[in-house]
PDB file of N, CA and C in Angstrom:
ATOM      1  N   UNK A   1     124.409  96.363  80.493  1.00  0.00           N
ATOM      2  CA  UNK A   1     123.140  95.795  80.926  1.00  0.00           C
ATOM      3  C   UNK A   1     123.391  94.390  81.489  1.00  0.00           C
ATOM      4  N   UNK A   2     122.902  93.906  82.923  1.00  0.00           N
ATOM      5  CA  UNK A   2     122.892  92.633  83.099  1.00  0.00           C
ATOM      6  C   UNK A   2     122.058  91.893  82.269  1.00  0.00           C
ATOM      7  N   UNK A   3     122.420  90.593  82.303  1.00  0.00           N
ATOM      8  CA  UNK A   3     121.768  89.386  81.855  1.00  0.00           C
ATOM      9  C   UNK A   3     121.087  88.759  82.765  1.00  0.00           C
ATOM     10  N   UNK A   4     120.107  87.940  82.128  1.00  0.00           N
ATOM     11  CA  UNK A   4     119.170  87.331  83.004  1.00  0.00           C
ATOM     12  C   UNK A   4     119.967  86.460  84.425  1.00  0.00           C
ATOM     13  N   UNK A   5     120.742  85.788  83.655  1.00  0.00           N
ATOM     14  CA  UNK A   5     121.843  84.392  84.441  1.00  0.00           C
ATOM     15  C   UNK A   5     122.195  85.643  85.643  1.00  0.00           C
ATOM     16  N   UNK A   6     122.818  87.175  84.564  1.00  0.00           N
ATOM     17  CA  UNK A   6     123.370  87.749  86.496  1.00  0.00           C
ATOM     18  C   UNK A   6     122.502  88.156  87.116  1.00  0.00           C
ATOM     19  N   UNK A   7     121.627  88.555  87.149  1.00  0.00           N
ATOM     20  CA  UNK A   7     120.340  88.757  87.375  1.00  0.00           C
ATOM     21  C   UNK A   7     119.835  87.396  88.800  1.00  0.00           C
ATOM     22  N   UNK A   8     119.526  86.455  88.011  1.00  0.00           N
ATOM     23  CA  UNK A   8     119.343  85.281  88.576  1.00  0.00           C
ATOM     24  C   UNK A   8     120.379  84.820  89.937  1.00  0.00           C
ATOM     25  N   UNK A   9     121.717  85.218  89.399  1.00  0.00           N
ATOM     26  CA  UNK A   9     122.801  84.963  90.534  1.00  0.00           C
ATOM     27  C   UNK A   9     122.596  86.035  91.728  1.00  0.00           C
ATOM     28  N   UNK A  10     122.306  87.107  91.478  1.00  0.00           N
ATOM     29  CA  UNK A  10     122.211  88.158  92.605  1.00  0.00           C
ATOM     30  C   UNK A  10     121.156  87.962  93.111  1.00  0.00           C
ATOM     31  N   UNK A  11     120.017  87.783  92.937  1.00  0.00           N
ATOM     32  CA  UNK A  11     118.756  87.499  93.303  1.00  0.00           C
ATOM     33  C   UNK A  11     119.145  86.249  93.796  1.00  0.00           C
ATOM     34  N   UNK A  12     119.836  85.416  94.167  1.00  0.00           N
ATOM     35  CA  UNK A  12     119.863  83.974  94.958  1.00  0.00           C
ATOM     36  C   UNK A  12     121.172  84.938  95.823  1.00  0.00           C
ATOM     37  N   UNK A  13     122.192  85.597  95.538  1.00  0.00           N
ATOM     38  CA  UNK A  13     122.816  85.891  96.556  1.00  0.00           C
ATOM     39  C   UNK A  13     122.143  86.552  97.839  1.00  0.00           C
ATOM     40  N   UNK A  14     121.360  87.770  97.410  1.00  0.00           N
ATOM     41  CA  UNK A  14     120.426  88.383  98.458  1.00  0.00           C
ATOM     42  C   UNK A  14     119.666  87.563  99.001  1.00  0.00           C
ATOM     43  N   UNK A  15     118.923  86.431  98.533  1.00  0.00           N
ATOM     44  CA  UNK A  15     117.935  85.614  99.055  1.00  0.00           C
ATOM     45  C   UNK A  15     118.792  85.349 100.067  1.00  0.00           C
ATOM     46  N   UNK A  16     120.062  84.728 100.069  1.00  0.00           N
ATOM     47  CA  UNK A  16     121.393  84.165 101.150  1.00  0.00           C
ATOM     48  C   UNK A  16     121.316  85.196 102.178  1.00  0.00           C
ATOM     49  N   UNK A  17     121.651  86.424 101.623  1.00  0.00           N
ATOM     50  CA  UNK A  17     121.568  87.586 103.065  1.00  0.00           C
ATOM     51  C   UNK A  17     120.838  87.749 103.532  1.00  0.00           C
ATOM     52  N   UNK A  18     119.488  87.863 102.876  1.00  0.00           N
ATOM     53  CA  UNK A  18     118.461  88.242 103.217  1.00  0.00           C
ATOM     54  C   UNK A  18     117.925  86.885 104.844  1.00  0.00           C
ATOM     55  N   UNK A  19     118.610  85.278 104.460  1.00  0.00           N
ATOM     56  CA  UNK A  19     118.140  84.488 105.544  1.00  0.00           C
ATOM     57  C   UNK A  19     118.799  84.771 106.598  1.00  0.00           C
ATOM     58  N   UNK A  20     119.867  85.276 106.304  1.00  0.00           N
ATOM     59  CA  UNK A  20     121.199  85.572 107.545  1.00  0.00           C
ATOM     60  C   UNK A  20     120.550  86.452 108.365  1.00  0.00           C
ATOM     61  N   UNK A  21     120.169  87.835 107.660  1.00  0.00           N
ATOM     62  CA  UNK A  21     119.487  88.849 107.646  1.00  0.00           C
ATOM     63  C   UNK A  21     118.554  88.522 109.029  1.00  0.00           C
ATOM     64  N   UNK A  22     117.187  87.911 108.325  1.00  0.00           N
ATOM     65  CA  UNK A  22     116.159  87.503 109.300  1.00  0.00           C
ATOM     66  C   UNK A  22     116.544  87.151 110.338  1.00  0.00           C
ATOM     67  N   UNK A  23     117.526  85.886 110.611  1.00  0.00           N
ATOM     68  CA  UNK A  23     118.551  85.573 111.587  1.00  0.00           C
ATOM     69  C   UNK A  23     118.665  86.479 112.583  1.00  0.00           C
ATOM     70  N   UNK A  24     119.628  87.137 111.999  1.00  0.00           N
ATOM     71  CA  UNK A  24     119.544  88.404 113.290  1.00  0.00           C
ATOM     72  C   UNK A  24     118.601  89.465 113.513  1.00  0.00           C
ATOM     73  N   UNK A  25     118.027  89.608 112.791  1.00  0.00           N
ATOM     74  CA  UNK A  25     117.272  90.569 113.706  1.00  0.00           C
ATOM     75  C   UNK A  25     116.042  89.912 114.759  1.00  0.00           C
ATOM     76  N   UNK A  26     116.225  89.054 115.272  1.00  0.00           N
ATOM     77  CA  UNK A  26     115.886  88.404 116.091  1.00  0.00           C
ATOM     78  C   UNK A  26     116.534  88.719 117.607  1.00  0.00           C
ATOM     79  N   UNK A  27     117.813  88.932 117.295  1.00  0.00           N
ATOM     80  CA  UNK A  27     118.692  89.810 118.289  1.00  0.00           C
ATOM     81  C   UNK A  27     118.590  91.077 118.322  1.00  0.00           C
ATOM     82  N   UNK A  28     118.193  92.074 117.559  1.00  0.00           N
ATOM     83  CA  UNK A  28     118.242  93.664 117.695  1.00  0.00           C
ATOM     84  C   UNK A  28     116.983  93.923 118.614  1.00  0.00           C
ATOM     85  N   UNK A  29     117.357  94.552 119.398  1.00  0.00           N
ATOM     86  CA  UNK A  29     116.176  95.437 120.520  1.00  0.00           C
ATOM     87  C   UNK A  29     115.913  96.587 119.942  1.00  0.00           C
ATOM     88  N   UNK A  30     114.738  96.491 120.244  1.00  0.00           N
ATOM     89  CA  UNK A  30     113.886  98.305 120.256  1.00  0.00           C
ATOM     90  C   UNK A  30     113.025  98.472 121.438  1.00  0.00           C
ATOM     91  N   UNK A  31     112.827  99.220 121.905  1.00  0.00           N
ATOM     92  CA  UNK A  31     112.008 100.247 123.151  1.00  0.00           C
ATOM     93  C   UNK A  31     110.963 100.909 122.727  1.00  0.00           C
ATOM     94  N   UNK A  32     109.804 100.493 122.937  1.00  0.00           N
ATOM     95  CA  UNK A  32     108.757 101.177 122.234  1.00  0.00           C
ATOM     96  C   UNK A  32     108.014 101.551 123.724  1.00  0.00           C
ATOM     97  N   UNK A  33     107.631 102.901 123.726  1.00  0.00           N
ATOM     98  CA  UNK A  33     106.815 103.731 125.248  1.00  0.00           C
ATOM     99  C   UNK A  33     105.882 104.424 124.936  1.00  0.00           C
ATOM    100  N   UNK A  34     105.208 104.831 125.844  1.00  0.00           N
ATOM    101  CA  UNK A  34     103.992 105.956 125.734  1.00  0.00           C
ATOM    102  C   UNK A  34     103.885 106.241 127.578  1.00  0.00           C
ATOM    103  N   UNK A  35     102.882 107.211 127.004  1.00  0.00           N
ATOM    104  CA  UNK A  35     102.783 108.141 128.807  1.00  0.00           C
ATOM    105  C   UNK A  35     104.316 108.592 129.032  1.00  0.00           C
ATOM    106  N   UNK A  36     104.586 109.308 128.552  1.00  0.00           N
ATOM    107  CA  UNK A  36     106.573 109.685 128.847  1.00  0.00           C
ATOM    108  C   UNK A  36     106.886 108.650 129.327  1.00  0.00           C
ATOM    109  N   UNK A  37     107.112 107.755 129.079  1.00  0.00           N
ATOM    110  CA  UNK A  37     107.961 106.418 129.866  1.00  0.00           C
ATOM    111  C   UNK A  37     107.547 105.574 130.324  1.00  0.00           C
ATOM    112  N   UNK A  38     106.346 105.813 131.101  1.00  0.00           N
ATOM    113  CA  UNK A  38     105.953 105.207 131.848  1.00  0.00           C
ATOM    114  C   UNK A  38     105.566 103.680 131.753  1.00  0.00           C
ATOM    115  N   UNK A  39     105.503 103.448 130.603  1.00  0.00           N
ATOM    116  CA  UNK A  39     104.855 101.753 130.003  1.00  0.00           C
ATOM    117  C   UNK A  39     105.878 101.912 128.362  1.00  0.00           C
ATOM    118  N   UNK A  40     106.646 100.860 128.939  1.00  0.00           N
ATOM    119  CA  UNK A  40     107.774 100.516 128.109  1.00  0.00           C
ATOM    120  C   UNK A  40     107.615  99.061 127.684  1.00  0.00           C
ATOM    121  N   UNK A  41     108.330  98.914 126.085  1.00  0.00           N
ATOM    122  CA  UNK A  41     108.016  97.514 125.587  1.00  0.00           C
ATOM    123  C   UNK A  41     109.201  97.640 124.918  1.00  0.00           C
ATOM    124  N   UNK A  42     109.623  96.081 125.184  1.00  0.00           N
ATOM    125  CA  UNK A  42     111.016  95.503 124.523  1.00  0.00           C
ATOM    126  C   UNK A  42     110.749  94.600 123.890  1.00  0.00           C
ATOM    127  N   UNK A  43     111.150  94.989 122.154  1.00  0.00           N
ATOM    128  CA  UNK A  43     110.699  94.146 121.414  1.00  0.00           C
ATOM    129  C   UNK A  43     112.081  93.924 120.445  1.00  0.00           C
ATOM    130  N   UNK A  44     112.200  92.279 119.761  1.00  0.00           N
ATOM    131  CA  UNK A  44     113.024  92.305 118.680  1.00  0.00           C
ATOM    132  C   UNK A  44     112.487  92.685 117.455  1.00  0.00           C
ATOM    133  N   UNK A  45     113.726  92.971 116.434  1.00  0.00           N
ATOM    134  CA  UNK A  45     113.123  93.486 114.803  1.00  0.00           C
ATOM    135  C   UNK A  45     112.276  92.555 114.132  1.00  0.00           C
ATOM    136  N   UNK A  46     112.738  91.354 114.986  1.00  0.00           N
ATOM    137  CA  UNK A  46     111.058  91.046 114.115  1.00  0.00           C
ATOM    138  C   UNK A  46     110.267  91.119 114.572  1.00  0.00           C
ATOM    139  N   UNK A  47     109.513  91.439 116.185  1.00  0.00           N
ATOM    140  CA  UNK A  47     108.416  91.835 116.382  1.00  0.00           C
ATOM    141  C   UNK A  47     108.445  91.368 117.458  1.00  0.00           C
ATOM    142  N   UNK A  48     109.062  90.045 117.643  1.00  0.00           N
ATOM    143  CA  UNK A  48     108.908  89.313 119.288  1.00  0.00           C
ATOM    144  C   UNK A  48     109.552  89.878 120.283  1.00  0.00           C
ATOM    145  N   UNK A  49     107.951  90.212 121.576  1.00  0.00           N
ATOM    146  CA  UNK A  49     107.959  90.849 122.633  1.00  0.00           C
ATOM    147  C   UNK A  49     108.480  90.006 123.491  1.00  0.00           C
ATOM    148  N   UNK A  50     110.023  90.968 124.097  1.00  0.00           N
ATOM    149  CA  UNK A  50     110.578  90.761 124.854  1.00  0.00           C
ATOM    150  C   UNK A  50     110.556  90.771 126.557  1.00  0.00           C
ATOM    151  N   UNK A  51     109.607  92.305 126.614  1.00  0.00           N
ATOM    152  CA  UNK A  51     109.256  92.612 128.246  1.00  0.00           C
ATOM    153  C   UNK A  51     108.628  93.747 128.192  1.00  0.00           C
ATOM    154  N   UNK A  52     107.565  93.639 129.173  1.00  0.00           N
ATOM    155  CA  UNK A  52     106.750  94.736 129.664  1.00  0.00           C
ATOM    156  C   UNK A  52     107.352  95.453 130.619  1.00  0.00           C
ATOM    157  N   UNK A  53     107.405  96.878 131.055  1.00  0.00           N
ATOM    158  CA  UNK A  53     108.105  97.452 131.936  1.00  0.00           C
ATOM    159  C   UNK A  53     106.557  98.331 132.216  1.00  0.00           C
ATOM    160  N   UNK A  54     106.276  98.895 133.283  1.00  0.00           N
ATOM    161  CA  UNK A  54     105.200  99.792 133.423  1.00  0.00           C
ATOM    162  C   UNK A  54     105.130 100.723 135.252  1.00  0.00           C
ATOM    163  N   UNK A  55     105.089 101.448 134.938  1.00  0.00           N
ATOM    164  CA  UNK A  55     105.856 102.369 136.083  1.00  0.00           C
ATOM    165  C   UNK A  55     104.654 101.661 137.140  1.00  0.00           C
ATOM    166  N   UNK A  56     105.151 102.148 138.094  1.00  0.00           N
ATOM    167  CA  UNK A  56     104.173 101.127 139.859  1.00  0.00           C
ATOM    168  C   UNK A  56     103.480 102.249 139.580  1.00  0.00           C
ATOM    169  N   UNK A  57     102.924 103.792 139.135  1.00  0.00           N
ATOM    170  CA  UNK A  57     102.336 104.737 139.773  1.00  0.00           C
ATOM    171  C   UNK A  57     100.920 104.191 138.812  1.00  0.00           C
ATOM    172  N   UNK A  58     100.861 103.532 137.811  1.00  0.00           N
ATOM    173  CA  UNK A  58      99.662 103.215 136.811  1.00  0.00           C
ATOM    174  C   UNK A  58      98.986 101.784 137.608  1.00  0.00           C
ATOM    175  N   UNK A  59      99.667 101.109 138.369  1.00  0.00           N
ATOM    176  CA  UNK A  59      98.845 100.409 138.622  1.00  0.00           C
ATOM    177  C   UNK A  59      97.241 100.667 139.732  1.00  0.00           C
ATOM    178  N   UNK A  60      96.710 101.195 138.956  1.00  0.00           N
ATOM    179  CA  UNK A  60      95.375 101.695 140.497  1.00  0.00           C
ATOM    180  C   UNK A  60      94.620 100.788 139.406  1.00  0.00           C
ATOM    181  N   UNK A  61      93.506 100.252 140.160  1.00  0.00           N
ATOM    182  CA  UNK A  61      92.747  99.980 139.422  1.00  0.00           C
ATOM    183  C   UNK A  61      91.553 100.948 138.439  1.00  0.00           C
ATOM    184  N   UNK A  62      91.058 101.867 138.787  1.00  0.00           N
ATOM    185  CA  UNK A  62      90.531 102.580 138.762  1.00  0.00           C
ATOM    186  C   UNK A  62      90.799 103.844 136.941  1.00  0.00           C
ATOM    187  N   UNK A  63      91.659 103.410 136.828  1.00  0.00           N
ATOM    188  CA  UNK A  63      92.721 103.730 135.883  1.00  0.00           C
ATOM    189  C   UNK A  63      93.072 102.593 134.691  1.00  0.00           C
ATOM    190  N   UNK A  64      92.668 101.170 135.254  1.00  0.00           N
ATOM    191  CA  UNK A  64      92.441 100.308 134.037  1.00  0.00           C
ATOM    192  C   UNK A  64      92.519 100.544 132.641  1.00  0.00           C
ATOM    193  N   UNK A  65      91.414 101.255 132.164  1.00  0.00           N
ATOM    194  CA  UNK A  65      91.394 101.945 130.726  1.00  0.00           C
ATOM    195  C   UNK A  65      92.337 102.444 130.152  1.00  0.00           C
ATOM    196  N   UNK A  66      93.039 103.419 131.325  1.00  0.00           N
ATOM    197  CA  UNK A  66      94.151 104.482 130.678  1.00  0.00           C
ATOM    198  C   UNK A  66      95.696 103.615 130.445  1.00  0.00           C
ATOM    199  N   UNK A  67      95.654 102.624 131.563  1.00  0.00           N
ATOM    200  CA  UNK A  67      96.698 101.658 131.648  1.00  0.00           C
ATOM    201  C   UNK A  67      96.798 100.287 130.560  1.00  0.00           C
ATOM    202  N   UNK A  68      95.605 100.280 129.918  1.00  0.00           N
ATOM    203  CA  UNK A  68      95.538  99.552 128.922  1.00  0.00           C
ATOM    204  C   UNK A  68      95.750 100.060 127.613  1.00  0.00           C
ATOM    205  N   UNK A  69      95.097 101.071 127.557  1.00  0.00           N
ATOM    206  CA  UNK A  69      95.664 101.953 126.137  1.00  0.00           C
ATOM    207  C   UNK A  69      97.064 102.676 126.050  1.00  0.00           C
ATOM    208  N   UNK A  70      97.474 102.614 127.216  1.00  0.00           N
ATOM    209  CA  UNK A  70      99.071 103.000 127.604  1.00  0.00           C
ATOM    210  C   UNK A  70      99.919 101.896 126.833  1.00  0.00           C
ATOM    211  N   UNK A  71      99.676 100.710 127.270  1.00  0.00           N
ATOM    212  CA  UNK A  71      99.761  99.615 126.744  1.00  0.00           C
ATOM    213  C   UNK A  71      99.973  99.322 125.382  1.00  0.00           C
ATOM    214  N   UNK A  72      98.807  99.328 124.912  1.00  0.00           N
ATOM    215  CA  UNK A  72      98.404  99.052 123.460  1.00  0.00           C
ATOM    216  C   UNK A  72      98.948 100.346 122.562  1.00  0.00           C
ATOM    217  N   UNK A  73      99.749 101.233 123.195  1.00  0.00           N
ATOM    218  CA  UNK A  73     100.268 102.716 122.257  1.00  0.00           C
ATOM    219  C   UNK A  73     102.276 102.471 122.552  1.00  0.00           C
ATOM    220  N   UNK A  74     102.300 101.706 123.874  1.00  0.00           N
ATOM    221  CA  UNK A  74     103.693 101.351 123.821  1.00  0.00           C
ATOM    222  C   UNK A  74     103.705 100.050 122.659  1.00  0.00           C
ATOM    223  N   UNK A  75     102.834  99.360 122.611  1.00  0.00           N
ATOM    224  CA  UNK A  75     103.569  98.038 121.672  1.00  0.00           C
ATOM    225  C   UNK A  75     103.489  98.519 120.108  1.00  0.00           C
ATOM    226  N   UNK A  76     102.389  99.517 119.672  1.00  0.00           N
ATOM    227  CA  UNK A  76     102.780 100.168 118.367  1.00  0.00           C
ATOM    228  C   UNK A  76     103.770 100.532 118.159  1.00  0.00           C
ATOM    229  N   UNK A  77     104.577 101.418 119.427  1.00  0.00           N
ATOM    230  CA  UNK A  77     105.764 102.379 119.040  1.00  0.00           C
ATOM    231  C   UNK A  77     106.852 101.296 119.094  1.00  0.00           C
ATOM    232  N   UNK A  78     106.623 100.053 119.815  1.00  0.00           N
ATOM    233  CA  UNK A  78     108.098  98.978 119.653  1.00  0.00           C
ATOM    234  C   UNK A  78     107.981  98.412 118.201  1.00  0.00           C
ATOM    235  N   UNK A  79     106.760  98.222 117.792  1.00  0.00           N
ATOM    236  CA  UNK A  79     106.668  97.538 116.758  1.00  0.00           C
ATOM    237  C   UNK A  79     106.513  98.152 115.101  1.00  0.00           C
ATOM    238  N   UNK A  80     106.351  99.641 115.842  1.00  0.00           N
ATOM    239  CA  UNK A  80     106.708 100.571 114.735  1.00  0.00           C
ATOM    240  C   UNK A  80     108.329 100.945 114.354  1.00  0.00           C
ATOM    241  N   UNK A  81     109.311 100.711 115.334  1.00  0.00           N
ATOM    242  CA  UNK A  81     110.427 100.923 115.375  1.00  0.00           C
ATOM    243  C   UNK A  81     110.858  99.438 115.056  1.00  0.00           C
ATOM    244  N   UNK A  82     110.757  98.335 115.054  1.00  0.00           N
ATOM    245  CA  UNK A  82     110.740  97.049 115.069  1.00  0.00           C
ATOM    246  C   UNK A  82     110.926  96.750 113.355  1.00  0.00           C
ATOM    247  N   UNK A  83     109.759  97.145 112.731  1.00  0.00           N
ATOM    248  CA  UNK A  83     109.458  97.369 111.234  1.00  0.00           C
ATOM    249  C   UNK A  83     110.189  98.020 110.475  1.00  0.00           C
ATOM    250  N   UNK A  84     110.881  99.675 111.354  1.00  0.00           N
ATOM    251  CA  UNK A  84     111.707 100.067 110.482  1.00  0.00           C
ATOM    252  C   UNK A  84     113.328  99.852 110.434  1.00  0.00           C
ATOM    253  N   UNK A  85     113.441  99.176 111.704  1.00  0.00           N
ATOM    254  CA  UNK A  85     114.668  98.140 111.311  1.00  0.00           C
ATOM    255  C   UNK A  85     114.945  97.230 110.650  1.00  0.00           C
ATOM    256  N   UNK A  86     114.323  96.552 110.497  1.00  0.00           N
ATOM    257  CA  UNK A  86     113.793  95.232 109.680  1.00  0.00           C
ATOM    258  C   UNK A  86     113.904  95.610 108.196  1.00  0.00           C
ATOM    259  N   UNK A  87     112.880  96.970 107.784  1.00  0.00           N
ATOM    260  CA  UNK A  87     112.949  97.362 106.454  1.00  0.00           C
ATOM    261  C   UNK A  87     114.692  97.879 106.239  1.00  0.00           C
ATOM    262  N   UNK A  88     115.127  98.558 106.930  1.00  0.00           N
ATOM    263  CA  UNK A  88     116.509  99.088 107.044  1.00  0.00           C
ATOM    264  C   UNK A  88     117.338  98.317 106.688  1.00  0.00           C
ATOM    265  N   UNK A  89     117.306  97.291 107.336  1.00  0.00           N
ATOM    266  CA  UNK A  89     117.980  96.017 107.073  1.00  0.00           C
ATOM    267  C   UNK A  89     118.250  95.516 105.675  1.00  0.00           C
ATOM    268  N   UNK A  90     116.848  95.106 105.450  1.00  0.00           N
ATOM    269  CA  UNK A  90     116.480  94.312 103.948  1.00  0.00           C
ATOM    270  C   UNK A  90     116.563  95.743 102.997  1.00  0.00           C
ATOM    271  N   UNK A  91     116.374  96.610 103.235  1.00  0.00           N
ATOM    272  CA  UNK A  91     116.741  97.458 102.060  1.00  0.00           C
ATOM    273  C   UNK A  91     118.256  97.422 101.468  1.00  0.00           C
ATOM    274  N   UNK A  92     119.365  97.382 102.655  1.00  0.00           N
ATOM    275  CA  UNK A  92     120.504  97.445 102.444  1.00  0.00           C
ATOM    276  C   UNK A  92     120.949  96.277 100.857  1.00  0.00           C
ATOM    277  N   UNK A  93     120.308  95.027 101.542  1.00  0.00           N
ATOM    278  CA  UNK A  93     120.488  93.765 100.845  1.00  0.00           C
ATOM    279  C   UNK A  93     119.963  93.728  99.536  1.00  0.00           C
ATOM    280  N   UNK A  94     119.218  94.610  98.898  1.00  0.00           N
ATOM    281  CA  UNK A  94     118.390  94.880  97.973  1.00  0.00           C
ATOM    282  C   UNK A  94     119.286  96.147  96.912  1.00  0.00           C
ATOM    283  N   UNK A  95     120.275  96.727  97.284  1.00  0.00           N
ATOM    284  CA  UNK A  95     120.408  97.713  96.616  1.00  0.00           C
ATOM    285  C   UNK A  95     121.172  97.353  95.687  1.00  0.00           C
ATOM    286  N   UNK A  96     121.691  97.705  94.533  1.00  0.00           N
ATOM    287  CA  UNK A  96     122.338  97.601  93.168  1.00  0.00           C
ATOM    288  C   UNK A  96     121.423  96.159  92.637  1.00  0.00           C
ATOM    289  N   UNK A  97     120.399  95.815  92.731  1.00  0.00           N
ATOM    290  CA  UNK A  97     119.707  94.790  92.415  1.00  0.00           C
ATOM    291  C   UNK A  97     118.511  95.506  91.399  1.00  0.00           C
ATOM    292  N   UNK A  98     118.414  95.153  89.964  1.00  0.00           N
ATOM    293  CA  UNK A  98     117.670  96.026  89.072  1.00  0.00           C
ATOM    294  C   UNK A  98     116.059  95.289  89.210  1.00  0.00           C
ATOM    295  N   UNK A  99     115.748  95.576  90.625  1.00  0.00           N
ATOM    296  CA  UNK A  99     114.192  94.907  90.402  1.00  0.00           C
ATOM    297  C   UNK A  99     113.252  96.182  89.709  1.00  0.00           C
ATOM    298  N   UNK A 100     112.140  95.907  89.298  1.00  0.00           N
ATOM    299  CA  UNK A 100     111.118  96.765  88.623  1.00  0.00           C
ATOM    300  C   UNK A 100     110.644  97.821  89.702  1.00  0.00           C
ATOM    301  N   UNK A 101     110.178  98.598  89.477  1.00  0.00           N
ATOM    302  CA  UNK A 101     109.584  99.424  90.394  1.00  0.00           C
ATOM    303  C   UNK A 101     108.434  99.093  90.873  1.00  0.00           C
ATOM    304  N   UNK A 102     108.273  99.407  92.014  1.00  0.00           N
ATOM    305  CA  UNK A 102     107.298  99.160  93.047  1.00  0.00           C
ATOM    306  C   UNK A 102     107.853  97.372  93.905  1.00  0.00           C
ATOM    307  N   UNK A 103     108.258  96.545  92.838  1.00  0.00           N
ATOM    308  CA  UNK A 103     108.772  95.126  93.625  1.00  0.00           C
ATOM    309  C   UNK A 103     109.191  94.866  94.765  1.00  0.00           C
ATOM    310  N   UNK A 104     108.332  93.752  95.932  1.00  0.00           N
ATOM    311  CA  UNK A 104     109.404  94.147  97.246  1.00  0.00           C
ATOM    312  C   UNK A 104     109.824  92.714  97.437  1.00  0.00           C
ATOM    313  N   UNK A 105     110.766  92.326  98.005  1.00  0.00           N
ATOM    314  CA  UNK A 105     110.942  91.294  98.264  1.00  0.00           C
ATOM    315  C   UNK A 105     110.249  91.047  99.707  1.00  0.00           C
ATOM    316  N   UNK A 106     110.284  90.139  99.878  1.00  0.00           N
ATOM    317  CA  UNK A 106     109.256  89.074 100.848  1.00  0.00           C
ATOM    318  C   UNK A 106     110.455  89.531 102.381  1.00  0.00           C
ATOM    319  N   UNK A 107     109.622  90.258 103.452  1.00  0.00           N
ATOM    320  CA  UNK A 107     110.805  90.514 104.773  1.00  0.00           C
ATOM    321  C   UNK A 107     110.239  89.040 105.590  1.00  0.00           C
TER     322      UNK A 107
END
């Protein structure tokens, strides 16, 4: 059984990875799209949008609506993929660590 003290030491070591951690995923890309392709979003793992891509055939005006919710369904899917890197990440840093169940640490 660990002791509190190792306990205490691993829990400040992960806190260490865990900043490194955040660090980079600032650098990891994800591609989040909708309409088959057509409206693409480049986002880092932590969330910051990198670039809009959106095919020339959506721009009509007339189509506004559909080109906006095109939109707003590509930045879920970057930022849904965004999240599960991020968790991926910090899970790694978390494992052989005897926290209680349900406990998350802070991403």
């Amino acid at each position: 059984m660990n002791s509190l003290d190792d306990i205490l030491k691993m829990a400040q070591n992960v806190q260490a990875q865990m900043a490194e951690a955040q660090a980079s995923l600032d650098g990891i890309e994800v591609e989040g799209a909708s309409g088959g392709g057509l409206v693409k979003i480049r986002a880092s793992a932590k969330g910051r949008i990198i670039g809009v891509s959106l095919d020339d055939s959506l721009i009509v005006p007339s189509e506004k609506q559909m080109l906006e919710d095109l939109i707003t369904a590509a930045f879920n899917d970057a930022r849904a993929k965004a999240d599960a890197v991020a968790g991926e990440a910090m899970g790694k840093m978390t494992q052989g660590i005897p926290l209680p169940p349900g406990f998350k640490l802070p991403i």
